[in-house]
C-alpha atoms as a PDB file:
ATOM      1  CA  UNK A   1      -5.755  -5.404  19.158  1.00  0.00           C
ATOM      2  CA  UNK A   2      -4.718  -8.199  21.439  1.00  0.00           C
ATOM      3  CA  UNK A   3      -2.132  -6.268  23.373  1.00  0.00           C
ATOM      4  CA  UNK A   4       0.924  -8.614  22.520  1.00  0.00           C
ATOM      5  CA  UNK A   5       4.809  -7.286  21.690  1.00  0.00           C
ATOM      6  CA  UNK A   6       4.889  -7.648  17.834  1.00  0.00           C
ATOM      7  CA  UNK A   7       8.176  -6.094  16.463  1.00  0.00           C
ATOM      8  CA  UNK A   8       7.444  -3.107  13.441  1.00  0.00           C
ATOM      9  CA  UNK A   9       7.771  -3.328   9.838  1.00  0.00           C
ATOM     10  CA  UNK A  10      11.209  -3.461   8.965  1.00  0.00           C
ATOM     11  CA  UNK A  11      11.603  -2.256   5.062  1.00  0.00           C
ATOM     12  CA  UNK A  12      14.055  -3.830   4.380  1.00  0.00           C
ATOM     13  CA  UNK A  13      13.660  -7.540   6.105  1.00  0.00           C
ATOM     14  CA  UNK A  14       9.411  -7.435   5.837  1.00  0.00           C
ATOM     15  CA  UNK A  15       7.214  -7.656   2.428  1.00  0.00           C
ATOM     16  CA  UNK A  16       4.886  -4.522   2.027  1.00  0.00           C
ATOM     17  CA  UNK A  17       2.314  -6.387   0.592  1.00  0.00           C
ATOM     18  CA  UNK A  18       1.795  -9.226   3.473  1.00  0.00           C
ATOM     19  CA  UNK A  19       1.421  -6.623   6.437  1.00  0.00           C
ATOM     20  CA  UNK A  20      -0.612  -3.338   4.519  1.00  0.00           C
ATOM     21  CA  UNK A  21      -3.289  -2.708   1.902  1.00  0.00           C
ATOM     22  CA  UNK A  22      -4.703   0.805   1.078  1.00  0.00           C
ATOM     23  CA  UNK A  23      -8.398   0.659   1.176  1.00  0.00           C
ATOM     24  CA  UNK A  24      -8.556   4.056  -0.537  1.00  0.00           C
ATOM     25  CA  UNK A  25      -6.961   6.695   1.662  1.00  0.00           C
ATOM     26  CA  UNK A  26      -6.709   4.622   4.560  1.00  0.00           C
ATOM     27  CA  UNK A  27      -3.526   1.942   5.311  1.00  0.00           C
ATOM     28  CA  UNK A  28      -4.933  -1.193   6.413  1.00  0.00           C
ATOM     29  CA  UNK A  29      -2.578  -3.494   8.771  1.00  0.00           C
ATOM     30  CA  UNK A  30      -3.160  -7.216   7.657  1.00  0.00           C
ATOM     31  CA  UNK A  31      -1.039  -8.499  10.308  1.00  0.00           C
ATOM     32  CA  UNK A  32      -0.162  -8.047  13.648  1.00  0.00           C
ATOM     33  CA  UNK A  33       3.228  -5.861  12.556  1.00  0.00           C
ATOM     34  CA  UNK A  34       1.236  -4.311  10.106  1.00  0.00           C
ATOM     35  CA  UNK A  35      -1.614  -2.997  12.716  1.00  0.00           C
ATOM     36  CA  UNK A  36       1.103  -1.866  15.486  1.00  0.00           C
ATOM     37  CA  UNK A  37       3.496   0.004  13.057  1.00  0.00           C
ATOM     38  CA  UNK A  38       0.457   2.064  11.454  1.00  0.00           C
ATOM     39  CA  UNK A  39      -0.613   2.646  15.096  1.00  0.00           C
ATOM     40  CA  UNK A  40       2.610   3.818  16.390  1.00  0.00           C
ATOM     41  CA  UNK A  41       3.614   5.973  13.458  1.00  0.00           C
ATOM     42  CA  UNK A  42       0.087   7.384  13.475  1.00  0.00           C
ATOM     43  CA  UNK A  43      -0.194   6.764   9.355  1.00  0.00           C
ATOM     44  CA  UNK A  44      -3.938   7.282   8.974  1.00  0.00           C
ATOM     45  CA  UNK A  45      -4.304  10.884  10.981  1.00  0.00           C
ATOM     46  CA  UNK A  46      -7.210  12.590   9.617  1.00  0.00           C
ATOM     47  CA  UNK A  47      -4.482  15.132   7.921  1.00  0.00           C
ATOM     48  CA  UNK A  48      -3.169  12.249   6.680  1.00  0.00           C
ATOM     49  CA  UNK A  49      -6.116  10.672   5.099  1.00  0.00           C
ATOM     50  CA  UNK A  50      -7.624  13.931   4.143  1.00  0.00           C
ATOM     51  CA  UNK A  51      -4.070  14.671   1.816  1.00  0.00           C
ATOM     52  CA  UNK A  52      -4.354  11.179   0.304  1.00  0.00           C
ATOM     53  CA  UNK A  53      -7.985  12.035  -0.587  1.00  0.00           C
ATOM     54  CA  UNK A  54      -6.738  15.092  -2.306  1.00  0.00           C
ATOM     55  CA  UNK A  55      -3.996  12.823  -4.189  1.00  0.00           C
ATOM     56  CA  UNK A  56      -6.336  10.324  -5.136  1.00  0.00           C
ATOM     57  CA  UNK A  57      -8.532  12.808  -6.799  1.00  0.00           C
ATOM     58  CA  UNK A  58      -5.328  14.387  -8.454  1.00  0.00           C
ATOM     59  CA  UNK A  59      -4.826  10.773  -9.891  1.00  0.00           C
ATOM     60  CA  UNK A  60      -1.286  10.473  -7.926  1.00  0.00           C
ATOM     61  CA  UNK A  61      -2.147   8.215  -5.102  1.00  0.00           C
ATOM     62  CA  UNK A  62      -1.256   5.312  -4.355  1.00  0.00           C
ATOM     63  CA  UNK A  63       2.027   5.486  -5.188  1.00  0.00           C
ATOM     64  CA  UNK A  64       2.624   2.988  -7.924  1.00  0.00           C
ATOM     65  CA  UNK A  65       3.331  -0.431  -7.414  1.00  0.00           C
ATOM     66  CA  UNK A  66       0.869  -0.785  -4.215  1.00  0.00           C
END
């Protein structure tokens, strides 16, 4: 969005919930690290969001405890 360096989510230095949010199939970026990791891994594809469609309707998505 602004074209500044941010570093990526780091799993095991970062906290999940501060940088993402699912809105429904879709992984949201709240911050700056949030946005440029889900644009670099390419998280919200359409294959992507069309399989967590699929797993919402089956009940199994999100996973639990986001």
């Amino acid at each position: 969005m602004t074209s500044e360096l941010v570093p990526l989510f780091h799993p095991r230095r970062d906290d999940w919930p501060e940088h993402f949010e699912w809105e429904g199939p879709l992984l949201v970026g709240l911050t700056a690290i949030g946005r440029a990791t889900i644009e670099l891994l390419a998280i919200n594809t359409s294959d992507a969001v069309m399989l967590r469609e699929t797993l919402i309707t089956e009940g199994v998505f999100p996973p639990a405890g986001h």
